[in-house]
Protein backbone atom coordinates (compact mmCIF):
# COMPACT_ATOMS: atom_id res chain seq x y z
CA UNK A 1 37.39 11.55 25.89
CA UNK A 2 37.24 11.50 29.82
CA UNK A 3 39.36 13.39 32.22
CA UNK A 4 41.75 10.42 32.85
CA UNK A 5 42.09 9.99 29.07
CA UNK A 6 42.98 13.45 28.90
CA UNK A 7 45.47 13.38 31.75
CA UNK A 8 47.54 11.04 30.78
CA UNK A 9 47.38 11.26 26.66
CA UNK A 10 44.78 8.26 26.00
CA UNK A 11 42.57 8.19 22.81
CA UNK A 12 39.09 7.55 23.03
CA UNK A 13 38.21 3.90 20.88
CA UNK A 14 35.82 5.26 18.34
CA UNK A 15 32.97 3.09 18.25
CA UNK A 16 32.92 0.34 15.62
CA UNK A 17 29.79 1.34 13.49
CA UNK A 18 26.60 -0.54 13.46
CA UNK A 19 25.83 -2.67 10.69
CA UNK A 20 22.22 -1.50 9.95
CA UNK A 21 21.44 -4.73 7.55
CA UNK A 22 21.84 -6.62 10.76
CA UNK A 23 20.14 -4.42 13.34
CA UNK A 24 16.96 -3.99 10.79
CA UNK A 25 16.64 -7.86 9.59
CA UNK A 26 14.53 -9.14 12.26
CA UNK A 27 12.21 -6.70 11.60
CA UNK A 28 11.38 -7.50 8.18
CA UNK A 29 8.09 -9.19 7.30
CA UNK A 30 6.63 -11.13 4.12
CA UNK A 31 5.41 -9.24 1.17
CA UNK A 32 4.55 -9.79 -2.18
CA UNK A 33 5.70 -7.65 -4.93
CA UNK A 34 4.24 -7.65 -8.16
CA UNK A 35 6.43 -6.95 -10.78
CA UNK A 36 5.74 -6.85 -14.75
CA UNK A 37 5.40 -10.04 -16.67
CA UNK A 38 5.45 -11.16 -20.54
CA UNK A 39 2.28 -13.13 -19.77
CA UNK A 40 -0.68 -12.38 -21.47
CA UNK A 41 -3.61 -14.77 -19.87
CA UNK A 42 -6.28 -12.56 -18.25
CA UNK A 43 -6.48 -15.70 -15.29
CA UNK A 44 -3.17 -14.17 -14.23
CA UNK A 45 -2.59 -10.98 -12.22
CA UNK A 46 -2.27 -7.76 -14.34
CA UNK A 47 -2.45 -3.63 -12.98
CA UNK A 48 -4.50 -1.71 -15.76
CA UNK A 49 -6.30 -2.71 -18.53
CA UNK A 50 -10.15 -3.96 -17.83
CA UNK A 51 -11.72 -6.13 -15.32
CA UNK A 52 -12.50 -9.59 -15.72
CA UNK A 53 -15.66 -10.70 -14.09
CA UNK A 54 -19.69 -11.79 -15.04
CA UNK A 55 -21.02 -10.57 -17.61
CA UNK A 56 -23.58 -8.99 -15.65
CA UNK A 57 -20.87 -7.13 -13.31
CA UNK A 58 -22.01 -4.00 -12.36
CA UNK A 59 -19.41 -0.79 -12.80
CA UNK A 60 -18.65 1.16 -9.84
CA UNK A 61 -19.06 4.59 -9.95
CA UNK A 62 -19.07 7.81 -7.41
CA UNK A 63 -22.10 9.04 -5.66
CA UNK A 64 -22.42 11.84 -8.70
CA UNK A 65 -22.68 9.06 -11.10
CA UNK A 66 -18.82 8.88 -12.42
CA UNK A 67 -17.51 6.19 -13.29
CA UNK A 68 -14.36 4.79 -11.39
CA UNK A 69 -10.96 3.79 -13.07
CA UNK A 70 -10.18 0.25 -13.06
CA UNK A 71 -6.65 -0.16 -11.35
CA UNK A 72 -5.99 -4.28 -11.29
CA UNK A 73 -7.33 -7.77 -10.60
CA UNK A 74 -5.36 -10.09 -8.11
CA UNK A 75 -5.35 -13.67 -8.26
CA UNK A 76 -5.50 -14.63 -4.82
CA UNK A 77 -4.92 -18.18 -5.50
CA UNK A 78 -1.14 -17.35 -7.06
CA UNK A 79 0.46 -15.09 -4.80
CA UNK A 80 2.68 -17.21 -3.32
CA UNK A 81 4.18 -18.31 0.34
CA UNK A 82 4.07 -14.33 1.16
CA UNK A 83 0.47 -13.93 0.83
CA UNK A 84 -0.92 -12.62 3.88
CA UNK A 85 -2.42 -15.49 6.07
CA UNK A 86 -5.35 -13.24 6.69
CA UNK A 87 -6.68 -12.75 2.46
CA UNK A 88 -8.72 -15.10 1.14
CA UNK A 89 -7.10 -17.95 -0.62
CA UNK A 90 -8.85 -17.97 -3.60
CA UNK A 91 -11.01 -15.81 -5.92
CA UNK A 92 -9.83 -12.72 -7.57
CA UNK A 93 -9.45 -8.77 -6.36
CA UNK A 94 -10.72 -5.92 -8.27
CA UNK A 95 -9.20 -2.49 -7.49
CA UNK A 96 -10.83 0.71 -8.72
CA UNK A 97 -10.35 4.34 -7.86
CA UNK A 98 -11.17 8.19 -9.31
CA UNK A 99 -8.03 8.56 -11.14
CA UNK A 100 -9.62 11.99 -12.51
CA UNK A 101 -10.02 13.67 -8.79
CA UNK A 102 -7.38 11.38 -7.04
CA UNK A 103 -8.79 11.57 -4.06
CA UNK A 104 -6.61 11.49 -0.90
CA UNK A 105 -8.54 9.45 1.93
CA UNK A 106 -8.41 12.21 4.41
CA UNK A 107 -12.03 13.12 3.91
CA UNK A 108 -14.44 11.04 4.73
CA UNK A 109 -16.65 11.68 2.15
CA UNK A 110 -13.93 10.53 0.12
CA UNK A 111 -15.05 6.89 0.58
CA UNK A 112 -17.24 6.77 -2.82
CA UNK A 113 -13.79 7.19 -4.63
CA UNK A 114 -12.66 3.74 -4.87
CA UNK A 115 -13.87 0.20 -4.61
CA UNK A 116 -12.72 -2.92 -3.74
CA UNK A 117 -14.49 -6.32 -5.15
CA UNK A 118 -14.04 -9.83 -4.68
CA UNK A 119 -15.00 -12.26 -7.52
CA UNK A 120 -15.08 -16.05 -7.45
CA UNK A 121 -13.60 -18.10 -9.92
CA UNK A 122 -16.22 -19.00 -12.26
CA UNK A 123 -16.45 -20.42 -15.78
CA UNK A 124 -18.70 -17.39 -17.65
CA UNK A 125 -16.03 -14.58 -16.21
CA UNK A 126 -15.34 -12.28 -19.35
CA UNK A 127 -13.32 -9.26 -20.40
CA UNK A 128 -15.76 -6.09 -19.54
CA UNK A 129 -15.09 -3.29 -21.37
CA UNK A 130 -15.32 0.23 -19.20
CA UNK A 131 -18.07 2.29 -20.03
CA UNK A 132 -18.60 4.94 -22.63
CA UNK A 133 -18.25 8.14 -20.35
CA UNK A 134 -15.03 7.08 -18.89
CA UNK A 135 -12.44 9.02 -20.73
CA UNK A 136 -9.48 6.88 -22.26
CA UNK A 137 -7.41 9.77 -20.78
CA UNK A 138 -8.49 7.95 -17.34
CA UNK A 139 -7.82 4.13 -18.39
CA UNK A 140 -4.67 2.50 -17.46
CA UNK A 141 -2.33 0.59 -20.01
CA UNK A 142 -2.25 -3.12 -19.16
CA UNK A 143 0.39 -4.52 -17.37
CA UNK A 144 0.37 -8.77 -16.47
CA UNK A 145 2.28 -8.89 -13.79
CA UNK A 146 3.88 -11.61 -11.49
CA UNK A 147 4.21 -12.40 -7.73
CA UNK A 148 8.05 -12.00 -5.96
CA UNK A 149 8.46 -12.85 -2.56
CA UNK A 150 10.12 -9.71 -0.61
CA UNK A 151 10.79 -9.00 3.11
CA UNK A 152 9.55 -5.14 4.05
CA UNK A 153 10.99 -3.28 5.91
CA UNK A 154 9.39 -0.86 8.53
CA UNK A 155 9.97 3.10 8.40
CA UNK A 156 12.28 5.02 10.56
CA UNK A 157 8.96 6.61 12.33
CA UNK A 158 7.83 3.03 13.46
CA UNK A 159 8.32 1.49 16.90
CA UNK A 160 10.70 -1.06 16.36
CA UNK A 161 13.08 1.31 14.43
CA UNK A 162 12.65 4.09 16.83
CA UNK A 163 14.07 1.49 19.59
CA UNK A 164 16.75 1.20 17.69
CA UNK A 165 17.77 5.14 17.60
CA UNK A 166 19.09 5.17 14.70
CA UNK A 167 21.34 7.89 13.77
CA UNK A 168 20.71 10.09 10.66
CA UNK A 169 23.32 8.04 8.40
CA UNK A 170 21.83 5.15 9.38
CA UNK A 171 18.38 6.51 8.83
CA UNK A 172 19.72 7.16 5.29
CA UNK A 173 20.87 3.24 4.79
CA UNK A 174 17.45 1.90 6.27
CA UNK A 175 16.13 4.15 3.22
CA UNK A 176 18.33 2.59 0.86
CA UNK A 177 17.77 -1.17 2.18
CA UNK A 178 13.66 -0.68 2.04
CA UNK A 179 14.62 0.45 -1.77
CA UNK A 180 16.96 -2.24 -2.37
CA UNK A 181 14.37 -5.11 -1.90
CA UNK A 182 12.53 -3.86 -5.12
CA UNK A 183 15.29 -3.94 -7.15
CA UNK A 184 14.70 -0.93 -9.01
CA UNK A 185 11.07 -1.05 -10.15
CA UNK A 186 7.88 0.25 -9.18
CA UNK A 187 7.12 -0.66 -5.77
CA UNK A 188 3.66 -2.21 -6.54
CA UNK A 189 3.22 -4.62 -2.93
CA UNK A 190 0.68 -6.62 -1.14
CA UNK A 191 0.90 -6.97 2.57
CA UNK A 192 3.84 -6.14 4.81
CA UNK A 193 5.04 -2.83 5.60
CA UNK A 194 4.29 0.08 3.60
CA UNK A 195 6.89 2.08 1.19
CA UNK A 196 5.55 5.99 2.68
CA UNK A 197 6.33 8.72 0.82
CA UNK A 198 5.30 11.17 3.20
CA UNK A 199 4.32 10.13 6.32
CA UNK A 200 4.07 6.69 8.25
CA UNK A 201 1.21 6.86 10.17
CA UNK A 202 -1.39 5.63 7.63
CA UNK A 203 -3.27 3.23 9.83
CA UNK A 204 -4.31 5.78 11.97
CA UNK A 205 -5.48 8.01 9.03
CA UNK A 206 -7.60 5.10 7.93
CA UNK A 207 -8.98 4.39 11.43
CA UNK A 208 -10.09 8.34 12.20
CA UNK A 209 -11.36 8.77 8.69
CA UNK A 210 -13.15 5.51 8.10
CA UNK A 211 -15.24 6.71 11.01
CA UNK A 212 -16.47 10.23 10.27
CA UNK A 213 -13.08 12.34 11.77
CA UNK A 214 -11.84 14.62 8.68
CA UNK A 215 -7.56 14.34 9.33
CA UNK A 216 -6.53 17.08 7.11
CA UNK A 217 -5.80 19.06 9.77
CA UNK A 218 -2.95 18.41 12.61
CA UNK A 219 -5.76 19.16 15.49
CA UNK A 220 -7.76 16.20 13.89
CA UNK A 221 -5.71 13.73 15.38
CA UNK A 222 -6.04 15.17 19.02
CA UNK A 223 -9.84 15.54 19.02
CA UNK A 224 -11.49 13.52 22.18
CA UNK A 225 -13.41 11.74 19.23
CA UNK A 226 -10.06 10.72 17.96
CA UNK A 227 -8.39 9.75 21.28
CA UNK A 228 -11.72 7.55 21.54
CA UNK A 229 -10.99 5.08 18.19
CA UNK A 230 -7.25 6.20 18.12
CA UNK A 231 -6.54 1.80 19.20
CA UNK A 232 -8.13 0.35 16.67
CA UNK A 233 -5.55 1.42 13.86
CA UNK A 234 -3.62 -1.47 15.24
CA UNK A 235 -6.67 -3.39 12.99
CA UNK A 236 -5.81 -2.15 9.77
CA UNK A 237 -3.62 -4.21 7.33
CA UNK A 238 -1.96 -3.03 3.45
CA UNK A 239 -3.91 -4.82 1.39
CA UNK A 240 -2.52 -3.25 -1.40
CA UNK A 241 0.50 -1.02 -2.88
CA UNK A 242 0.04 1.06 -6.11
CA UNK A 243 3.35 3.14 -7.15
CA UNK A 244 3.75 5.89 -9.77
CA UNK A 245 4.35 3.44 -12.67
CA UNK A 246 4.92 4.79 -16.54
CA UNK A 247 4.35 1.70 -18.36
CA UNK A 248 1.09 1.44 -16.86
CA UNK A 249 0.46 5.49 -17.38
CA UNK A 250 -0.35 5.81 -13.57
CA UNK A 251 0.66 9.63 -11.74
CA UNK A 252 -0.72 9.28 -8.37
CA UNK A 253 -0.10 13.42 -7.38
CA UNK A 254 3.54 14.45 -8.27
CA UNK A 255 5.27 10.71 -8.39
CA UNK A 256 2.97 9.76 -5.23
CA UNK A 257 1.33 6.19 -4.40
CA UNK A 258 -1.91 4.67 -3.35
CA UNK A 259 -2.03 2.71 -0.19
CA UNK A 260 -5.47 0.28 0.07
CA UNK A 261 -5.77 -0.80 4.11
CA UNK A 262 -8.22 -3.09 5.26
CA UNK A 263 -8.68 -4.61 8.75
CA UNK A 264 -7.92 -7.62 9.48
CA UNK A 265 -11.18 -8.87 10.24
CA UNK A 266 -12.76 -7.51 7.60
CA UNK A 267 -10.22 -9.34 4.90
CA UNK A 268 -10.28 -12.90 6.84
CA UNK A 269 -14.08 -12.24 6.33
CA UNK A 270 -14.15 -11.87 2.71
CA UNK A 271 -15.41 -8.62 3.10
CA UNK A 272 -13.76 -5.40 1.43
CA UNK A 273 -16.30 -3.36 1.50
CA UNK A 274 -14.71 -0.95 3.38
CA UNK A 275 -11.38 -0.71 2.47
CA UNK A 276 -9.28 2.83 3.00
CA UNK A 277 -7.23 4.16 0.87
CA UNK A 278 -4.26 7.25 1.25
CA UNK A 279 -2.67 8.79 -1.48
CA UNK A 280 0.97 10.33 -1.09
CA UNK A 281 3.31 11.94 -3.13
CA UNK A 282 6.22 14.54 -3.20
C-alpha cells in the first residue's frame, strides 16, 4: 500500500496470480517416454532382461574384467514423432552399466562403468544370454515397453525458468506439472529435459568429467581447467532416462536415476562411444 492509499483509506488490488501452466508451456520440448507394455516381441523396445544382438556380440565389461549389467535395447526406428532429430533413425540401442558399484559419473575413471552400443538391424540377431560370473542378483527383470509422446519441462534452476522468477509456490506447481506429464509411472525418457533429483546442472558434470576434471568437489567446477571447457556443455544432449523402477528390480542409490548424455555430434554421428552418465538419488 502507498502513502496516498494510506491517506485516504484505499486498498491495495492484490495481484491476480500467475497461472504457471501458461507461463511454463512454451518452454516445453518433445520427449519420449517409455512406459511398460504387454508386448512380448524382442524387435520391440524392452528395459531389463538380455540383449539382442549377433551371435558373436562381445559382452562389455569394466577394466578389472567385470562384467556390466544389461539395462535395455531401443528401437530407434519406433520411437515416434518425439524422437530426437539428432539419433539415428534406425538400428537398435544397447544400454549397460555396473549395477553392483553404481557408479556416479563424477570420476573420470568412472567411464569403464557403462556402455553404450549401436546394432543394425540384421536377420541372425539373437537372444544372448549374460555371462556366467554376472550374478542374477545384478540382472534386471524384463520389461517391453512402449513409446508416449510427452512435452518436458525444464527445472526451476534453468535459464528460461529463472527469467521467469518464479515464486516458491509456483516453484512447487512447476514440480507438480514436470510430474504430471508421466502420469504416475516411472519416469523412464529419451530426449528433452531431464527429471533431476538433485541437481540440474548435469551437462556441465558430463562436459568437466568426460575430459579428465574429477567434479566431486564444489572447487572442481571453478578450476581454470574447468573455466577452459566450461562452453561446451551446451553440446551434450539426454540420450537416455533410467528411473528407480520395481517391476524391473532397478535401485539406482536410495530411489535415484541414471541420466545417459551424449553430444550432439557424437549421436548425429552414430557414435556413442562416449556417452556420460550421472547417477542421482535422495
Amino acid at each position: 500500500m502507498g502513502f496516498f492509499d494510506f491517506i485516504f483509506g484505499r486498498r491495495a488490488v492484490p495481484k491476480r496470480p500467475r497461472d504457471v501452466a501458461d507461463l511454463v508451456a512454451p518452454l516445453a520440448v518433445p520427449a519420449v517416454h517409455l512406459v511398460a507394455a504387454s508386448t512380448a516381441d524382442l524387435s520391440s523396445s524392452y528395459l531389463g532382461g538380455n540383449p539382442v544382438a549377433e551371435a558373436s556380440f562381445d559382452w562389455p565389461r569394466r577394466s578389472d574384467g567385470r562384467p556390466l549389467s544389461f539395462l535395455g535395447r531401443l528401437n530407434l526406428g519406433e520411437l515416434g514423432d518425439n524422437t530426437p532429430d539428432w539419433l539415428p533413425r534406425g538400428g537398435w540401442l544397447l544400454f549397460f552399466y555396473d549395477i553392483e558399484k553404481q557408479p556416479w559419473g563424477f570420476d573420470p575413471k568412472d567411464a569403464d562403468g557403462w556402455r553404450v552400443i549401436l546394432t543394425p538391424g540384421a536377420a541372425t540377431m539373437t537372444e544372448v544370454a549374460p555371462p556366467a560370473d554376472l550374478a542374477a542378483e545384478f540382472q534386471l527383470h524384463r520389461v517391453p515397453v512402449q513409446s508416449r509422446p510427452i512435452g518436458s519441462l525444464p527445472s526451476w534452476e534453468r535459464r528460461p525458468v529463472e527469467e521467469l522468477a518464479l515464486t516458491d509456490a509456483e516453484h512447487e506447481t512447476l514440480t507438480d506439472l514436470s510430474e504430471q506429464v508421466f502420469g504416475g509411472r516411472p519416469h523412464h525418457q529419451v530426449g528433452g529435459f531431464p527429471m533431476p533429483v538433485q541437481g540440474d546442472s548435469m551437462e556441465l558434470e558430463c562436459q568437466l568429467a568426460s575430459n579428465g576434471i574429477y567434479i566431486g568437489t564444489p572447487d572442481a567446477f571453478r578450476s581454470p581447467a574447468a573455466e577452459a571447457i566450461k562452453r561446451g556443455a551446451e553440446d551434450w544432449r539426454l540420450l537416455l532416462q533410467v528411473d528407480s523402477d520395481d517391476d524391473l528390480g532397478a535401485m539406482w542409490g536410495d530411489v535415484g536415476t541414471l541420466y545417459f548424455w551424449i553430444r550432439e555430434a557424437d549421436a548425429r554421428a552414430g557414435n556413442f562411444d562416449r556417452v556420460w552418465l550421472v547417477l542421482e538419488c535422495c
